[in-house]
Protein backbone atom coordinates (compact mmCIF):
# COMPACT_ATOMS: atom_id res chain seq x y z
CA UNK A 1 10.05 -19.57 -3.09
CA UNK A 2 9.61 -16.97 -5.66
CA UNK A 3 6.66 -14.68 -5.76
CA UNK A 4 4.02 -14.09 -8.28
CA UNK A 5 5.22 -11.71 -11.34
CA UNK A 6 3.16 -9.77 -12.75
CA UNK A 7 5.60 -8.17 -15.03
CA UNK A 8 8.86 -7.85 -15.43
CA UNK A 9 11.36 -6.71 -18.18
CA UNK A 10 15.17 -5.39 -18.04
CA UNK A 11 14.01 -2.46 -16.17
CA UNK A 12 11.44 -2.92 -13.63
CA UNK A 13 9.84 -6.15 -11.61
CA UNK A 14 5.76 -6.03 -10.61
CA UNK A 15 5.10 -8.59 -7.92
CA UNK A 16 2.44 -10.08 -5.64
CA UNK A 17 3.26 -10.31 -2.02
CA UNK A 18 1.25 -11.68 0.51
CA UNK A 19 -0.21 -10.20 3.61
CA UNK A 20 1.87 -11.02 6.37
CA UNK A 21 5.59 -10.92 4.43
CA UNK A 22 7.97 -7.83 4.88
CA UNK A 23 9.03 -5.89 1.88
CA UNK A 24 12.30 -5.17 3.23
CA UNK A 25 14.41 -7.33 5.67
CA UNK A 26 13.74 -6.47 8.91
CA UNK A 27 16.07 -6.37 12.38
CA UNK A 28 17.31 -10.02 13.29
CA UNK A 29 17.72 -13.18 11.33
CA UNK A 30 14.23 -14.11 11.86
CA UNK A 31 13.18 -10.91 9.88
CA UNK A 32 15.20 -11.41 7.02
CA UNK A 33 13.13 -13.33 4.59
CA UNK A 34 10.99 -10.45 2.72
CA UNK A 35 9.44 -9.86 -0.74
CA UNK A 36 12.79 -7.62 -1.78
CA UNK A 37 15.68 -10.40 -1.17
CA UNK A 38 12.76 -13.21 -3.11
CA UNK A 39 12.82 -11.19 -5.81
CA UNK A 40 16.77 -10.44 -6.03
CA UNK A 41 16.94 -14.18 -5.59
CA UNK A 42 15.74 -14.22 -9.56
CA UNK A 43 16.67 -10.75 -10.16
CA UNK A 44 20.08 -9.87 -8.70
CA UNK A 45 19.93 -6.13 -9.56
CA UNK A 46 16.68 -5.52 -8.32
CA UNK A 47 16.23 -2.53 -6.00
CA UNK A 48 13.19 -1.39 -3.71
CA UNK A 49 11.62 1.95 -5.41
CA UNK A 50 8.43 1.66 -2.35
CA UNK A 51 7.13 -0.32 0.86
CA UNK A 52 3.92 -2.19 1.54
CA UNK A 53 3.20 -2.51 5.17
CA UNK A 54 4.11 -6.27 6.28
CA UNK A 55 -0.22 -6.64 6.98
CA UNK A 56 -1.06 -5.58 3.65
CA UNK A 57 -1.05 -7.48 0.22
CA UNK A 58 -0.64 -6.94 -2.96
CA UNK A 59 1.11 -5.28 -5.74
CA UNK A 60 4.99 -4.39 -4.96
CA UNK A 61 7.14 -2.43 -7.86
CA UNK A 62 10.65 -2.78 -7.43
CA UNK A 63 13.43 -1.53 -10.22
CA UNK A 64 15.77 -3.11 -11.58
CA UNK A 65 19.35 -0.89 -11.60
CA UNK A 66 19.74 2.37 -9.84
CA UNK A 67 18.72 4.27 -12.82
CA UNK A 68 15.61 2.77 -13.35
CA UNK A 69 15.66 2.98 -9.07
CA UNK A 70 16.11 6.85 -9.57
CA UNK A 71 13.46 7.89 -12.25
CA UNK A 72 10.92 5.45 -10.54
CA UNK A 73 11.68 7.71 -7.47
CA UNK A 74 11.38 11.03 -9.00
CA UNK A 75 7.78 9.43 -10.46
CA UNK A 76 6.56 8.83 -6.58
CA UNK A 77 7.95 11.65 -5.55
CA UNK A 78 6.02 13.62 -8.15
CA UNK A 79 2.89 11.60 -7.56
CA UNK A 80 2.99 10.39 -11.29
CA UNK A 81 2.53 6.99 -9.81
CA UNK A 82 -1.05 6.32 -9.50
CA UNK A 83 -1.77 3.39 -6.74
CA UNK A 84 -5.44 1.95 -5.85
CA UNK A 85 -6.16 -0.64 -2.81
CA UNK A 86 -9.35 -2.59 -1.80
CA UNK A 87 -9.98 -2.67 1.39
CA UNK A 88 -12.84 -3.77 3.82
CA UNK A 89 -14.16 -1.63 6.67
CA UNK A 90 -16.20 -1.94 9.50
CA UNK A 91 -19.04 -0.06 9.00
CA UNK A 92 -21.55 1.09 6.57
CA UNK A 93 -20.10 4.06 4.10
CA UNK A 94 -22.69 6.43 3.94
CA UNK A 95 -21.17 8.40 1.09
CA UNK A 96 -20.60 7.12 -2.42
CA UNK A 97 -17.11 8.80 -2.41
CA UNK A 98 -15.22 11.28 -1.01
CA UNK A 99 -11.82 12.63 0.03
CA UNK A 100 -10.00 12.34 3.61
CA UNK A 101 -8.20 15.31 3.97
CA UNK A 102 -6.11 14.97 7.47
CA UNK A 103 -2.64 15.74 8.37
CA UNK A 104 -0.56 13.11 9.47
CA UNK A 105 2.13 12.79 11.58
CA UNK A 106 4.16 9.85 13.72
CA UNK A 107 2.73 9.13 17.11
CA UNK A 108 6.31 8.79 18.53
CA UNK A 109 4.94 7.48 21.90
CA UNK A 110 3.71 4.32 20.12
CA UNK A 111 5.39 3.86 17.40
CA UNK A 112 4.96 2.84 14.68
CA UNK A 113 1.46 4.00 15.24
CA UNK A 114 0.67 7.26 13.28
CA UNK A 115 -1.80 9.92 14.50
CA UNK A 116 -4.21 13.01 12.77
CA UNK A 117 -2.53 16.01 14.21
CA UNK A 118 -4.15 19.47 12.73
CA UNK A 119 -1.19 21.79 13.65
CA UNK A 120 2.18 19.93 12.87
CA UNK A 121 1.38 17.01 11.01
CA UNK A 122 2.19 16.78 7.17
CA UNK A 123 -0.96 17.40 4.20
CA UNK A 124 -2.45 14.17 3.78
CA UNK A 125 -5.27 13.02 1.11
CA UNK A 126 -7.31 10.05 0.54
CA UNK A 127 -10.03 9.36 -1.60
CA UNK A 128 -12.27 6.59 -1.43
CA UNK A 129 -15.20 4.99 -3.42
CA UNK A 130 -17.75 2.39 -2.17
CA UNK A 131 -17.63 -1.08 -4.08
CA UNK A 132 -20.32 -2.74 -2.03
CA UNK A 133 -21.51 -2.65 1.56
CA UNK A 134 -22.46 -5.77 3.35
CA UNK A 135 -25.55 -5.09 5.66
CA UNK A 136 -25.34 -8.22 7.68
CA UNK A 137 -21.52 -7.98 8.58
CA UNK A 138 -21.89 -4.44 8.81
CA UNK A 139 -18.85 -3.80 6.76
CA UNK A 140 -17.87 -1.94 3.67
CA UNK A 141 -15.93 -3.26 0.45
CA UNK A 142 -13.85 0.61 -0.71
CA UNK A 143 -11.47 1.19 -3.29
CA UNK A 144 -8.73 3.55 -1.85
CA UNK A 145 -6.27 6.08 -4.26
CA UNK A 146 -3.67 7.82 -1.51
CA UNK A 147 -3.25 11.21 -3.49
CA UNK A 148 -0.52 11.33 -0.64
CA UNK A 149 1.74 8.54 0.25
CA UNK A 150 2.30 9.23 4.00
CA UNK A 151 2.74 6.26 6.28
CA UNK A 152 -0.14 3.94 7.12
CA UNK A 153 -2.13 6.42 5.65
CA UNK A 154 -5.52 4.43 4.75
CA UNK A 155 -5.18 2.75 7.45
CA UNK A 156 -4.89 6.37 10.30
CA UNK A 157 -7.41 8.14 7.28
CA UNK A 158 -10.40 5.37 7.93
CA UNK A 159 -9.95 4.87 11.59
CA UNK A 160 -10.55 8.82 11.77
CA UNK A 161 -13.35 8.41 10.05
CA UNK A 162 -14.82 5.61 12.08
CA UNK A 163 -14.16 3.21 9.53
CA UNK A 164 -11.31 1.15 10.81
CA UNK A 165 -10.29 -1.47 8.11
CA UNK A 166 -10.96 -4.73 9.19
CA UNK A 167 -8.58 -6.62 10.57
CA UNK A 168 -6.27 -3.76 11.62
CA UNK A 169 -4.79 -4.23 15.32
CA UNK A 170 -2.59 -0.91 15.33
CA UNK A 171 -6.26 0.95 14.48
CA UNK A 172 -8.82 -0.75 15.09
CA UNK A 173 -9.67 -4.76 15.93
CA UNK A 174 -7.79 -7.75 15.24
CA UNK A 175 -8.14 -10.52 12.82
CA UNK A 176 -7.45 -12.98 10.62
CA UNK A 177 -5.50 -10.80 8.58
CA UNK A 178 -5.86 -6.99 7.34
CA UNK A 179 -8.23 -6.38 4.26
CA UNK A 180 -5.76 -3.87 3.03
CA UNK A 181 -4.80 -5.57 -0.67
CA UNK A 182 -2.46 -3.10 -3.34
CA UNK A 183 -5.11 -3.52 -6.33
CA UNK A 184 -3.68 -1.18 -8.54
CA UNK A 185 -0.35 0.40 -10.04
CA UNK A 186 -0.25 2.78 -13.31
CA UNK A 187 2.71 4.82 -13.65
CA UNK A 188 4.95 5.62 -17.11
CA UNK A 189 8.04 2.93 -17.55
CA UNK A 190 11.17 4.56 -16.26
CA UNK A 191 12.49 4.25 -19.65
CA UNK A 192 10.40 4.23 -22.75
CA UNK A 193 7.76 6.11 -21.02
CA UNK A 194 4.92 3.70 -22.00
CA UNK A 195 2.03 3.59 -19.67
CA UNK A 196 1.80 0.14 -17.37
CA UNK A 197 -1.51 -0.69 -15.71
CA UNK A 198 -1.37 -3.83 -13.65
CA UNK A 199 -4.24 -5.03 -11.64
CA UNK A 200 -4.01 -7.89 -8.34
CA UNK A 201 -7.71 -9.07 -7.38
CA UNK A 202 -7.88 -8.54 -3.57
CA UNK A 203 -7.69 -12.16 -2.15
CA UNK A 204 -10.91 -11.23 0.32
């Protein structure tokens, strides 16, 4: 079954994956079924440019060519991609909005966990914004932009801050699923350079 497109030309392919689908095939047959091989399934020469964790929704950008592969990886690697997530955490957000600023590295250990580590891990930035809090439930609804694009970043940056996101079971509490959604993608087309802004309402 094909995924939701949110746009798609000759060079690149926007798509909507759910929570709880891999981006790229995993190890074993039973991992093979992932966002990347649906979309080559319409798109033959489609080819992965970035990951979403297999817990966390939303929008996935994948190019179409090794060209438009390359210059879409120059553009992350040169943080000329601009990403924003929704996410919900347990607690209430005293702040209005603010940065994270922790360095990251793997927690080899317990992998695939990641850990804060002030001496060896790599510079790490997050900055959030409050959308709404929810007294009752004693969560908060945040809109997340990872300057940095280290691995499970939001979710290591708001545990450390005592605001696990809800849902998490590497970082904080299980649940139904992880309010981590991929809102929002902006970055220059790999080829004529126009500006693409594509937004995916967080199904929570």
């Amino acid at each position: 079954m094909s995924l939701p497109t949110l746009f798609a030309d000759d060079t690149i392919v926007v798509v909507d994956k759910p929570a709880g689908m891999l981006s790229v095939p995993g190890r074993g047959e039973d991992k093979a079924d992932c966002a990347a091989r649906r979309v080559q399934a319409v798109h033959a020469d489609a080819l992965v440019v970035h990951r979403l964790d297999m817990a966390t929704s939303g929008l996935l950008l994948m190019a179409r060519g090794v060209e438009a592969q390359r210059r879409l990886g120059i553009a992350f690697a040169g943080r000329r991609v601009h990403k924003r997530y929704v996410a919900v955490v347990q607690g209430l957000v005293p702040e209005a909005c603010g940065e994270i600023d922790l360095p990251l590295i793997a927690d080899w250990p317990r992998r695939p966990r990641q850990k804060v580590d002030p001496v060896q891990g790599k510079p790490s930035l997050t900055r959030f914004r409050v959308l709404d809090t929810d007294p009752s439930a004693g969560t908060t609804r945040v809109e997340l932009e990872p300057v940095t694009g280290r691995s499970h970043q939001l979710r290591v940056h708001l545990q450390a801050i005592g605001h696990p996101i809800v849902g998490d079971a590497l970082y904080g509490t299980a649940g139904s699923r992880l309010m981590l959604h991929a809102a929002g993608l902006r970055f220059g087309h790999p080829m004529s350079g126009d500006e693409i802004a594509l937004r995916s309402e967080a199904p929570f």
